[in-house]
Protein backbone atom coordinates (compact mmCIF):
# COMPACT_ATOMS: atom_id res chain seq x y z
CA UNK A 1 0.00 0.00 0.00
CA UNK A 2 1.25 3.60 -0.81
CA UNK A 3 2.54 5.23 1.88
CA UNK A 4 0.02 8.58 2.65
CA UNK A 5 1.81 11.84 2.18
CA UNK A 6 -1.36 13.96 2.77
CA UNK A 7 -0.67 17.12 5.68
CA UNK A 8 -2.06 17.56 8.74
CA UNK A 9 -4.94 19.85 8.60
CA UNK A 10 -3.62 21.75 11.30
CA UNK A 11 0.13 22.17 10.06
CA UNK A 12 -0.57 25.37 7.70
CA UNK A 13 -2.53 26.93 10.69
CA UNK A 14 0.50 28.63 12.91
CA UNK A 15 1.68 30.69 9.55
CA UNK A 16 -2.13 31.73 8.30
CA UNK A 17 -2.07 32.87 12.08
CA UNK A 18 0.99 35.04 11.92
CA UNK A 19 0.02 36.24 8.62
CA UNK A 20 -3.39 37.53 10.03
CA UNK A 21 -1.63 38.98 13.14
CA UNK A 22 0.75 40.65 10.51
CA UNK A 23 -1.91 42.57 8.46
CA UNK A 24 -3.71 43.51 11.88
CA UNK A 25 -0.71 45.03 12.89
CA UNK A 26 0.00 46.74 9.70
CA UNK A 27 -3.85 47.99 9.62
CA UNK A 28 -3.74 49.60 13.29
CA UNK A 29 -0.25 51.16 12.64
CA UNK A 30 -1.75 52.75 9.07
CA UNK A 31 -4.73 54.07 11.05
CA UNK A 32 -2.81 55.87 13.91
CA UNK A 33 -0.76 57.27 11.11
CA UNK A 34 -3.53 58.71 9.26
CA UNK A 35 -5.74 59.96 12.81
CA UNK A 36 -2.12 61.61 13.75
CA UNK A 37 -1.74 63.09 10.13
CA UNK A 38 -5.39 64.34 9.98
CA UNK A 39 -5.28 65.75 13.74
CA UNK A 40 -2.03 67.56 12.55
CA UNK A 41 -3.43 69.70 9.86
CA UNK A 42 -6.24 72.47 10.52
CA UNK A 43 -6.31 74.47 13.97
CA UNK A 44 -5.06 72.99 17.05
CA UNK A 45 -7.43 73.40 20.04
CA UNK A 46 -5.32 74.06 23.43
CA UNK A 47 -6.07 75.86 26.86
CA UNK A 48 -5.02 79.23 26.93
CA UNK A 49 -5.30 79.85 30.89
CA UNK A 50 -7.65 79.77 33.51
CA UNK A 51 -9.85 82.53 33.74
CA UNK A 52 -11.38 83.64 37.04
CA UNK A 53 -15.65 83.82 36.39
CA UNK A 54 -17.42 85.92 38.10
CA UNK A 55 -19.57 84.98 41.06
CA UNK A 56 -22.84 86.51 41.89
CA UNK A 57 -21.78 85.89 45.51
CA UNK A 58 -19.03 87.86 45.21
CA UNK A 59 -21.61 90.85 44.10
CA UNK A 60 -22.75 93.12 47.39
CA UNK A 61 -25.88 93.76 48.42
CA UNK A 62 -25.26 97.88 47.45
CA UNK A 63 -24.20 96.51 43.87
CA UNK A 64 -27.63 94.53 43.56
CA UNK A 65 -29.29 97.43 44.74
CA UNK A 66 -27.74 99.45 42.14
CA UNK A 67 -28.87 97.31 39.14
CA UNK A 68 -32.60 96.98 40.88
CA UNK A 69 -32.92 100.77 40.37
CA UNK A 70 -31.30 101.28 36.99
CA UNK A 71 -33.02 101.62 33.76
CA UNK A 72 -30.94 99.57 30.87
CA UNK A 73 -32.02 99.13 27.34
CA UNK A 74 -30.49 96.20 25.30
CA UNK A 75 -30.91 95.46 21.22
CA UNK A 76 -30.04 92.29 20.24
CA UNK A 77 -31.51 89.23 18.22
CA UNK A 78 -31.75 85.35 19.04
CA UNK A 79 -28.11 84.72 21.23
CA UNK A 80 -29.89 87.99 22.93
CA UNK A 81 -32.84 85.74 23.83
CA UNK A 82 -30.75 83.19 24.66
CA UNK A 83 -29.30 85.56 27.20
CA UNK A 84 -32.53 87.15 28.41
CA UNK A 85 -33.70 83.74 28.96
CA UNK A 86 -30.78 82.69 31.77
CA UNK A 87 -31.74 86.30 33.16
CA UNK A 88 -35.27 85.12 33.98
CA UNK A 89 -33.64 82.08 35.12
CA UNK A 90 -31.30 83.99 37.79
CA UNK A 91 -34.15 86.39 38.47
CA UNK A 92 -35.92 83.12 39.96
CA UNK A 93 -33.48 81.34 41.80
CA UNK A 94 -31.53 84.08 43.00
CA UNK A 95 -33.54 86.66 45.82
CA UNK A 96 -30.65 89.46 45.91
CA UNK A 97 -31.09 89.60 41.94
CA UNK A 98 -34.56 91.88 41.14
CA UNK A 99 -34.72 92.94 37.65
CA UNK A 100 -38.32 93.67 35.55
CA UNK A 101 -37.31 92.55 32.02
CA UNK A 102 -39.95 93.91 29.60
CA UNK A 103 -40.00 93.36 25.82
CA UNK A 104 -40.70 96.78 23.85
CA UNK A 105 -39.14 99.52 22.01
CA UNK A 106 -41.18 102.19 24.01
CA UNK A 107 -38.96 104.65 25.78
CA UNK A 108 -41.76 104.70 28.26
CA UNK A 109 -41.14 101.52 29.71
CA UNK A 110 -38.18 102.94 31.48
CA UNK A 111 -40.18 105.29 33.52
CA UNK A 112 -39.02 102.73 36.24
CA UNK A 113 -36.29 100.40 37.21
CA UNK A 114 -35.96 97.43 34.77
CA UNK A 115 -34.47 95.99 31.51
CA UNK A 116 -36.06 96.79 28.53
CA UNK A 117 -34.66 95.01 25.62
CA UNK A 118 -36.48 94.38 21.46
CA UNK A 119 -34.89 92.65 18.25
CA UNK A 120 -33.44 95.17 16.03
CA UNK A 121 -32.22 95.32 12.61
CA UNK A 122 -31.83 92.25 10.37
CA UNK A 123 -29.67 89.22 10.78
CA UNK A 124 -26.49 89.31 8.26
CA UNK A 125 -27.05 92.70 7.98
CA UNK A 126 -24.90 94.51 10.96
CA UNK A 127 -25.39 98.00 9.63
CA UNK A 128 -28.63 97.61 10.33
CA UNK A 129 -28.40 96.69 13.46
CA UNK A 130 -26.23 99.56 14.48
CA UNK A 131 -28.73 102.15 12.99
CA UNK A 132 -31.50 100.99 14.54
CA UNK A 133 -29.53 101.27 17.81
CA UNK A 134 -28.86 104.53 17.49
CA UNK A 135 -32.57 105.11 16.38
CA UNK A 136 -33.98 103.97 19.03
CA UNK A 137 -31.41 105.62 21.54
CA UNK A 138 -32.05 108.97 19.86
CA UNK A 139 -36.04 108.15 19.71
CA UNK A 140 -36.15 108.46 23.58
CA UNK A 141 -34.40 105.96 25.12
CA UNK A 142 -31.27 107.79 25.54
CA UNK A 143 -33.12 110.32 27.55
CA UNK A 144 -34.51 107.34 29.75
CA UNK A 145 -31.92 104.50 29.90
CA UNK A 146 -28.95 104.81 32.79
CA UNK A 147 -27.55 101.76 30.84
CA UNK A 148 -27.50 100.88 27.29
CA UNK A 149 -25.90 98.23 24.99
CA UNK A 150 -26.36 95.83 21.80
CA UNK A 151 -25.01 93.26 20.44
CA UNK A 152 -24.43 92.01 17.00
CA UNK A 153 -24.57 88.32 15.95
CA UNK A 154 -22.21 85.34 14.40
CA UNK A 155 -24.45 85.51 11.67
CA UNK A 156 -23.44 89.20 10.71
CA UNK A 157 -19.79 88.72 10.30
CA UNK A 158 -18.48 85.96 8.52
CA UNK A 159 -15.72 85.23 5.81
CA UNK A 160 -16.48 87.84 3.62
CA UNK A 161 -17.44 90.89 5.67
CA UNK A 162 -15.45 93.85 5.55
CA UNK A 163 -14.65 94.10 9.42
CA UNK A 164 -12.66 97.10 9.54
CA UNK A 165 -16.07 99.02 7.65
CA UNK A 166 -18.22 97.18 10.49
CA UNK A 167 -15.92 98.50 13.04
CA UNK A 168 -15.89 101.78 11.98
CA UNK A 169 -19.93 102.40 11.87
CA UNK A 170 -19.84 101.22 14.99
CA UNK A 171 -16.78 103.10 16.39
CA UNK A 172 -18.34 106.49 14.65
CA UNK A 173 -22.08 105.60 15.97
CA UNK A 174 -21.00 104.79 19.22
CA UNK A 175 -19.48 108.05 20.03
CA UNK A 176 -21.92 109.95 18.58
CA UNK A 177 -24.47 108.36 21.10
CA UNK A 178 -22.00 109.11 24.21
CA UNK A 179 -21.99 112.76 23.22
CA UNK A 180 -25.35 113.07 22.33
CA UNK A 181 -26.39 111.58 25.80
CA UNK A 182 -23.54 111.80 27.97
CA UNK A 183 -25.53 110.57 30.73
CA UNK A 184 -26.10 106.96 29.68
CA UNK A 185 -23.30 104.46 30.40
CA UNK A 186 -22.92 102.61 26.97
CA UNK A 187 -21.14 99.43 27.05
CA UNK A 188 -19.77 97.39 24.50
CA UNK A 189 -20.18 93.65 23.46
CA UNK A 190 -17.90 91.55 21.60
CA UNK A 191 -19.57 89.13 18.75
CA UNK A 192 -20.46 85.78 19.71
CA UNK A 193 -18.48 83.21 18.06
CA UNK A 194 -19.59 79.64 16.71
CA UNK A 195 -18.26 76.09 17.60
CA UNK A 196 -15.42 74.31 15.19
CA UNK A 197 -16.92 71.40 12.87
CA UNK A 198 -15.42 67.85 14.05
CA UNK A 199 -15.60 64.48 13.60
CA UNK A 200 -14.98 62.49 10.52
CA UNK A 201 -16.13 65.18 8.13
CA UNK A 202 -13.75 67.84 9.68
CA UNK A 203 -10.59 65.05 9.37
CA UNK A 204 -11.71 64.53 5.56
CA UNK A 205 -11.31 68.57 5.25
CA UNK A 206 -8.44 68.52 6.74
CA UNK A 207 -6.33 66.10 4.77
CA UNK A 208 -7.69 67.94 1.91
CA UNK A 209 -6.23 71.13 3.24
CA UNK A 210 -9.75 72.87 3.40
CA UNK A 211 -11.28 74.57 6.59
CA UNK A 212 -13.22 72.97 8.71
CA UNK A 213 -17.15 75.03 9.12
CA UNK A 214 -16.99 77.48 11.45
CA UNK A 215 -13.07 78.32 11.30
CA UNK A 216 -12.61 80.82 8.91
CA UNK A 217 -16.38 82.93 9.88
CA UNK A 218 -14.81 82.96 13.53
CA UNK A 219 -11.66 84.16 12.97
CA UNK A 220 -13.25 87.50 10.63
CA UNK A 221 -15.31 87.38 14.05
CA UNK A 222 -12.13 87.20 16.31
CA UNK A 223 -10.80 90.17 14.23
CA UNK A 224 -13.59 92.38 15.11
CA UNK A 225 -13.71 91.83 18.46
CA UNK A 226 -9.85 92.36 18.61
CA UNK A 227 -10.69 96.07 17.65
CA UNK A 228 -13.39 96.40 20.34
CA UNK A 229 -10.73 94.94 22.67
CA UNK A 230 -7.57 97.47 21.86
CA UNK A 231 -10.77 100.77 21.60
CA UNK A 232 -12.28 100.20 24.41
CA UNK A 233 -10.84 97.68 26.95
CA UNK A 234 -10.18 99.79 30.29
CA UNK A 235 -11.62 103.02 29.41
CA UNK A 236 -15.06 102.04 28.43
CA UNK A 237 -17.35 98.97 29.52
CA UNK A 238 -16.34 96.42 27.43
CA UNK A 239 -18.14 92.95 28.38
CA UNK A 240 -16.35 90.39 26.56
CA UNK A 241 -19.05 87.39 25.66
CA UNK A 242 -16.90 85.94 22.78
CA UNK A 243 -14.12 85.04 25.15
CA UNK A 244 -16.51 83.53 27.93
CA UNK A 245 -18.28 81.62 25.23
CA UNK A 246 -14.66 80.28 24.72
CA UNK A 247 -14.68 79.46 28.27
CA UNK A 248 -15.50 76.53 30.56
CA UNK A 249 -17.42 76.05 33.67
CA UNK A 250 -14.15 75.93 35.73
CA UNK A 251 -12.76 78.60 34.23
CA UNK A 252 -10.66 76.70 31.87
CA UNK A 253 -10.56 79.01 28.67
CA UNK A 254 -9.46 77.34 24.96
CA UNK A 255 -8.27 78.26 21.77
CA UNK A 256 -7.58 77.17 18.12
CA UNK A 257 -4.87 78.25 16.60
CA UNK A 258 -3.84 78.91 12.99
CA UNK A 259 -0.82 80.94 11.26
CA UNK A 260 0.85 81.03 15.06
CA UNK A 261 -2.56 83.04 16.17
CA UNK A 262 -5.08 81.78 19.08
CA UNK A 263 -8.63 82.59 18.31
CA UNK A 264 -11.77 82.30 20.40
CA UNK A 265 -14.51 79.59 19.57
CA UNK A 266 -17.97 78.51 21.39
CA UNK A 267 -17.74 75.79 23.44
CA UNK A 268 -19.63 72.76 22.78
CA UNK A 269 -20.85 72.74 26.67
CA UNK A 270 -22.57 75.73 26.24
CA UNK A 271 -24.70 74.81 22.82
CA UNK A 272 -26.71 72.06 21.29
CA UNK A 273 -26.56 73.69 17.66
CA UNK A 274 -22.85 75.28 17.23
CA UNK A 275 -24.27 79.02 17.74
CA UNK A 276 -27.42 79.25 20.27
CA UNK A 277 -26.56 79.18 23.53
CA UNK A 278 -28.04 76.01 25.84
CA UNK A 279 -29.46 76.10 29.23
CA UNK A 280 -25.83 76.26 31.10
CA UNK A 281 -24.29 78.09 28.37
CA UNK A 282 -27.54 80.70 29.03
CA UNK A 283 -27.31 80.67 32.44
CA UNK A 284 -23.49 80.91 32.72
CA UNK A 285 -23.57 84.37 30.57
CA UNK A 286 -26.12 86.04 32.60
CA UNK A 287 -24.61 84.99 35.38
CA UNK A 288 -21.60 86.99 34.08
CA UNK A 289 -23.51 89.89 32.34
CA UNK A 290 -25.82 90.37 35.84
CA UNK A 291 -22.03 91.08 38.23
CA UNK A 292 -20.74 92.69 35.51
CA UNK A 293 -23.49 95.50 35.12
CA UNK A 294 -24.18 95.41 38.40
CA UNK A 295 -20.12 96.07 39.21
CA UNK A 296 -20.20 98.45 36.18
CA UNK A 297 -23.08 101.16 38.37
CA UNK A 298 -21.52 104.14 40.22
């Protein structure tokens, strides 16, 4: 009988086995590779420092009673509700904090204490905005108001708005106000900024070398608040929500970077839709708006 030269089904096993170990190894080193290439490219996110927030206990009782008997007018649009809302929400939890908020552009509804605030101008239009400011301001509420501010939106500056124009209408229509009524503290808000893109999507853009949504819109943002920062920062109330929207609950404060410059961004802790503010994200801004107007009152 012929002798049987047929293998062991088990003697090919050991080197299939390496073989498959081999190409496992190979597929987990190429995938670190390309996460570490596509995390390289685009703006790197870092701390910046720790920033000390404001506490309303830290607020005295004269400083509350300052802001209870003031008369402040704010224009804004939807971040502005978003704001307004986590006022109400202080105004209910928090005794020493007694502020009428009322909706209207009637000077008349700052015959008494209280915040009167109304939308004004257009979304993507921040001209607008700033004229209907000043309208409204020179319409009677400048005559009323002991307070008085606005803010513009994310939406109105973006890639391929001319900042230093924006800047300047407001710059020109902002003095204009203080001596028209010299009475009225004006102070001035920085932009709210949007959240980065991430994800899969945002690696894809980046190993394509295009930017990710939201960083080019923020840094035109970044640039306009820049020039608020170097007019007015410590001669004029300047209440910076840009860089607390960049900033966490424990006070740790991050950037992105690009071309060796750090620019702000909004947190994704404080927003469910990249731009609108959440219920903490609310909440922690009026927090910080509420000490700093209140501290602002002589």
């Amino acid at each position: 009988m012929d002798e049987d030269v047929t293998s062991p089904p088990n003697v090919a096993r050991p080197k299939r086995t390496r073989l498959a170990v081999a190409a496992i190894v190979i597929m987990v080193i190429a995938v670190i590779a390309v996460t570490v290439f596509l995390l390289g490219k685009g703006p790197a996110m870092h701390t910046e420092e720790q920033a000390r927030l404001a506490s309303l206990g830290d607020v005295s009782a004269a400083q509350w009673d300052r802001l209870a008997a003031a008369r402040v007018f704010f224009g804004h649009q939807s971040v502005g509700n978003n704001i307004l809302a986590g006022i109400r929400d202080v105004t209910k939890t928090v005794p020493a904090v007694r502020l009428r908020v009322v909706e209207t552009t009637q000077p008349e509804a700052l015959a008494e204490p209280g915040l009167a605030h109304c939308s004004i101008g257009r979304n993507r239009d921040p001209l607008s905005k700033i004229d209907a400011f000043v309208r409204l301001m020179d319409g009677g509420m400048g005559s009323r108001a002991d307070v008085a501010f606005f803010k513009l939106c994310y939406v109105d500056l973006g890639v391929h708005t001319d900042v230093e124009a924006i800047f300047r209408a407001n710059r020109n229509a902002m003095a204009g106000l203080r001596a028209r009524h010299p009475k009225v503290l004006f102070v001035h808000l920085t932009v709210p900024v949007t959240s980065l893109e991430s994800g899969i999507r945002a690696w894809a853009k980046r190993a394509l070398g295009r930017p990710i949504d939201g960083q080019d819109d923020n840094i035109q943002r970044n640039r306009f608040n820049e020039m608020l920062r170097r007019e007015y920062e410590g001669k004029e109330p300047l209440f910076d929500l840009a860089k607390l929207e960049a900033t966490a609950p424990d006070g740790r404060r991050t950037v992105f970077e690009k071309d060796g410059r750090a620019f702000y961004a909004l947190l994704g802790v404080h927003t469910d839709d990249g731009g609108h503010l959440n219920g903490s994200g609310r909440l922690m801004i009026a927090e910080q708006l509420l000490a700093f107007l209140a501290r602002s009152l002589k």
